[in-house]
Protein backbone atom coordinates (compact mmCIF):
# COMPACT_ATOMS: atom_id res chain seq x y z
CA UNK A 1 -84.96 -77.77 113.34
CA UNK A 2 -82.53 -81.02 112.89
CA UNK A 3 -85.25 -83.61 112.31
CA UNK A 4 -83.94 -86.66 113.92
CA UNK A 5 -83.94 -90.56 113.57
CA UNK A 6 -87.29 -92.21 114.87
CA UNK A 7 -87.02 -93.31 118.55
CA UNK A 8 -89.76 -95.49 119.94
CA UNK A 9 -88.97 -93.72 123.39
CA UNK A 10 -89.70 -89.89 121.78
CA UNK A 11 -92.35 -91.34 119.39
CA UNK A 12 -95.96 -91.07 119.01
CA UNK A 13 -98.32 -91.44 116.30
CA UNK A 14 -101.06 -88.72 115.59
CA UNK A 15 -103.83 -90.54 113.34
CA UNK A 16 -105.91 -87.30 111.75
CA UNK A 17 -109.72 -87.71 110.91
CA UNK A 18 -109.74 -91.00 109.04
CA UNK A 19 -113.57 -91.21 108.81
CA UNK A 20 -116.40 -92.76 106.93
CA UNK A 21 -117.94 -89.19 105.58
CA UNK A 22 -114.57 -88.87 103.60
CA UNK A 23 -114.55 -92.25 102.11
CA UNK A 24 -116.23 -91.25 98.85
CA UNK A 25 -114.68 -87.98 98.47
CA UNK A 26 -111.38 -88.97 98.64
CA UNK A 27 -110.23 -91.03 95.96
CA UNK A 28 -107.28 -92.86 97.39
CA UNK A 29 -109.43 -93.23 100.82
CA UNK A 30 -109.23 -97.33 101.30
CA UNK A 31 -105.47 -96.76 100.49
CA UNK A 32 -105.48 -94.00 103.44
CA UNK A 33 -107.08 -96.43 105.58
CA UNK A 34 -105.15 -99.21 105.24
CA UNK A 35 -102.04 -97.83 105.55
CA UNK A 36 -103.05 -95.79 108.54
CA UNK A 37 -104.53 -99.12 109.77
CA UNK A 38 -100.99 -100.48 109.49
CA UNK A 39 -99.42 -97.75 111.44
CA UNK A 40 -101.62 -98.38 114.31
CA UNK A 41 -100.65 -102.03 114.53
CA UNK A 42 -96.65 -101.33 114.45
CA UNK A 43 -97.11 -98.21 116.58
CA UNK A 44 -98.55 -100.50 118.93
CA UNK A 45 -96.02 -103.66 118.48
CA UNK A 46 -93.36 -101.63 119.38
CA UNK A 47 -95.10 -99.45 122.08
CA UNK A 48 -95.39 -96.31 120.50
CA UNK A 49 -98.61 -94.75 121.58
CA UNK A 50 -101.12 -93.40 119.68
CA UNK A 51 -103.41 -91.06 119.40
CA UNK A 52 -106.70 -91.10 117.12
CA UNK A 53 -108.68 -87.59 116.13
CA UNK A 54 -112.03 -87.39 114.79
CA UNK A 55 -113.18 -83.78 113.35
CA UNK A 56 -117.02 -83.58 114.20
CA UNK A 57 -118.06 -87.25 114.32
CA UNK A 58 -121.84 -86.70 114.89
CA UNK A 59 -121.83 -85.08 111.51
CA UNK A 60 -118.39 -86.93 110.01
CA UNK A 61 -119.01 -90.24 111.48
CA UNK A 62 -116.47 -92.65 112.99
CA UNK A 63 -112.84 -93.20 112.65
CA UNK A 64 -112.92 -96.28 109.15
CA UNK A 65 -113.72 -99.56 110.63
CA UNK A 66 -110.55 -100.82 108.96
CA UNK A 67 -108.50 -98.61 111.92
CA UNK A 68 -110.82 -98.92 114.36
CA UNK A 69 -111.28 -102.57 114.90
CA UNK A 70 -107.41 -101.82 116.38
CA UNK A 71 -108.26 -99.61 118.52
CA UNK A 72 -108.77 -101.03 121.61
CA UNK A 73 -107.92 -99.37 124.81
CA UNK A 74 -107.51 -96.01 122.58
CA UNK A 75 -109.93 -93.49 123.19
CA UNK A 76 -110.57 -91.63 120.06
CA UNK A 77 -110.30 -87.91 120.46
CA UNK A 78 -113.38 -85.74 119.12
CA UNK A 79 -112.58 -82.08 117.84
CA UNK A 80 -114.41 -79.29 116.43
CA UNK A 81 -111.03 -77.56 115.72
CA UNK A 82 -109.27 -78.23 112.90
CA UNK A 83 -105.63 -78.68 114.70
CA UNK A 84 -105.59 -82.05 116.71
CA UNK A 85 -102.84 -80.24 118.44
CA UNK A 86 -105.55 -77.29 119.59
CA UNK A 87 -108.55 -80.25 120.74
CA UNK A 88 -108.99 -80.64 124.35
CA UNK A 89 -107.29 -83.46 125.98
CA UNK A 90 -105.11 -84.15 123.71
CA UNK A 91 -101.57 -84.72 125.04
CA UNK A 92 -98.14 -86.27 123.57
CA UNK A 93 -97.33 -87.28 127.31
CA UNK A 94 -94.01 -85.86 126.88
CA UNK A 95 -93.61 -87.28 123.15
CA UNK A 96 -91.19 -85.29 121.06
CA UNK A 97 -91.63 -86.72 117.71
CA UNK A 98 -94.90 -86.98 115.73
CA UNK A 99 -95.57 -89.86 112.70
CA UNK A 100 -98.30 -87.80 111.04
CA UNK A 101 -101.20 -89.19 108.80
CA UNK A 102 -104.37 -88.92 107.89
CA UNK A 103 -106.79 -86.33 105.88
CA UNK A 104 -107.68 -83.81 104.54
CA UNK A 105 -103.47 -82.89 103.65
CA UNK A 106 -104.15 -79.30 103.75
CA UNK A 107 -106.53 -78.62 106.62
CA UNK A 108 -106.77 -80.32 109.78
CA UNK A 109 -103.49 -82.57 108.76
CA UNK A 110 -101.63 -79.13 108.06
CA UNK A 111 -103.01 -77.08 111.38
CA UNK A 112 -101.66 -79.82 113.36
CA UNK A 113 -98.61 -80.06 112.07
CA UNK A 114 -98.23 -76.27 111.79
CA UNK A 115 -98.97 -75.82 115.93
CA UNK A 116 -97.14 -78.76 117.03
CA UNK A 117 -93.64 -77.90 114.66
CA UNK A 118 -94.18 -74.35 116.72
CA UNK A 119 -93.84 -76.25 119.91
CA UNK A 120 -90.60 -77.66 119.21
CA UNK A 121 -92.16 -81.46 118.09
CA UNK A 122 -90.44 -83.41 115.13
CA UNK A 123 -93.12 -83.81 112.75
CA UNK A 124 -92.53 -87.19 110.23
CA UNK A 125 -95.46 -87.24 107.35
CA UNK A 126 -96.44 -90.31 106.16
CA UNK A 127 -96.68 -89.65 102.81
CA UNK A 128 -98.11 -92.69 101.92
CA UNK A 129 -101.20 -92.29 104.56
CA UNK A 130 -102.34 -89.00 103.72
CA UNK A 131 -104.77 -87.17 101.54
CA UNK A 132 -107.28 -85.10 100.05
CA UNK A 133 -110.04 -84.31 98.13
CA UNK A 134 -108.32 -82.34 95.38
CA UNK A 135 -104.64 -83.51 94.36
CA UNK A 136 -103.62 -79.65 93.99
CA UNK A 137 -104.93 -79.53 97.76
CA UNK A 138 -102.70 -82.38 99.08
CA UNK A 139 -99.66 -81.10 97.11
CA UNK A 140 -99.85 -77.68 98.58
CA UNK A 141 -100.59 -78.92 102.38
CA UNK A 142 -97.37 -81.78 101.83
CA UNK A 143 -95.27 -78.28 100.48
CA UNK A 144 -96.47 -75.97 103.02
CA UNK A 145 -95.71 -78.73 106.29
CA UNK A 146 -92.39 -79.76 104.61
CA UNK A 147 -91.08 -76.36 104.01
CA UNK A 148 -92.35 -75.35 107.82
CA UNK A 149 -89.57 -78.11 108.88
CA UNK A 150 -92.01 -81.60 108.53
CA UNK A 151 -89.53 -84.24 107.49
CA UNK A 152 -90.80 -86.73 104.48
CA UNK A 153 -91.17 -90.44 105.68
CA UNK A 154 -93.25 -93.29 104.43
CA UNK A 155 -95.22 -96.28 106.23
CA UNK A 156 -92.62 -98.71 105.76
CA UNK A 157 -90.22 -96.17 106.45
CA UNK A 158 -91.29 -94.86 109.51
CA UNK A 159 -91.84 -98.24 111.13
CA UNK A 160 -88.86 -100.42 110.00
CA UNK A 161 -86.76 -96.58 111.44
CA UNK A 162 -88.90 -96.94 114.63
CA UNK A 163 -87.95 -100.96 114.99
CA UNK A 164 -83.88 -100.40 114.26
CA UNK A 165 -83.66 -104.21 113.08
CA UNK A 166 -84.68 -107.83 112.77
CA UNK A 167 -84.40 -110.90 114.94
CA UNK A 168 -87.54 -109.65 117.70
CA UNK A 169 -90.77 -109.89 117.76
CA UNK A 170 -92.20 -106.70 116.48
CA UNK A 171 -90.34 -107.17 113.24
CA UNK A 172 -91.88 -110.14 112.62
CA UNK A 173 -94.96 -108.44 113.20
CA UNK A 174 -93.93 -105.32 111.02
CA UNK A 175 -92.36 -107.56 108.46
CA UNK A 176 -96.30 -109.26 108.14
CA UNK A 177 -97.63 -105.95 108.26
CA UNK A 178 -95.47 -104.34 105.24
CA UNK A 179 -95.31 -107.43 103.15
């Protein structure tokens, strides 16, 4: 599969289990967090919509405060399954290009990526907003999605390829966000 430049017509962002029972087991969590926090915001400046999982929340709890509190109007989507692809009601209304991030790397960021790259979708990772408990864990998840056809992208990446350039108002909001 030709992965293709970020549209904000095709896009939508996919933001995987970002929640509190993970925040001491994952080292790099807060990073995680803000950077997924970030995503939401441009996502949302340039009208990309977006779409929030949470793996088991009575036992998990809730999606990190830092992502939530910019969450309005986005109902979070509970799962049992690992793939957010595989939880009921979720839907890319027609989306054809995923920006992926989140944890864990290897399990429920991996599934998701794994079922939606079989149904034709452009997955991007965001590097930079995903992780894991182990390093060795995240490494072989990032390998196993990339060499299934996941293209490599970044946070700033991702949302300065989604804007196209500068002069409107969602850059200057992007350009506050990534500074």
């Amino acid at each position: 599969m030709t992965i293709s430049r970020l549209d904000q017509e095709r896009a939508a962002l996919v933001v995987v289990d970002v929640q509190e029972a993970f925040r001491k087991a994952i080292g790099d969590f807060d990073t995680i967090a803000a950077r997924c926090a970030i995503l939401v915001q441009g996502a949302q400046a340039l009208g990309v919509p977006v779409i929030v999982a949470e793996q088991y929340p009575a036992g998990l709890g809730e999606t990190a405060p830092e992502i939530a509190v910019h969450l309005e109007g986005v109902a979070c989507l509970e799962k049992t399954v690992f793939s957010v692809a595989r939880a009921d009601g979720f839907d890319l209304a027609g989306r054809d290009q995923v920006l992926l991030c989140g944890i864990e790397t290897h399990v429920c960021v991996h599934q998701t990526a794994q079922d939606l790259l079989s149904d034709g979708i452009e997955i991007h990772l965001i590097r930079d907003a995903l992780g894991s408990r182990a390093a060795v864990h995240h490494q072989a998840g990032i390998a196993r999605m990339e060499q299934a056809g996941a293209a490599a992208s970044s946070t700033e990446m991702a949302l300065l390829e989604l804007l196209g350039g500068a002069g409107s108002t969602p850059f200057k909001i992007i350009q506050g966000l990534i500074k």
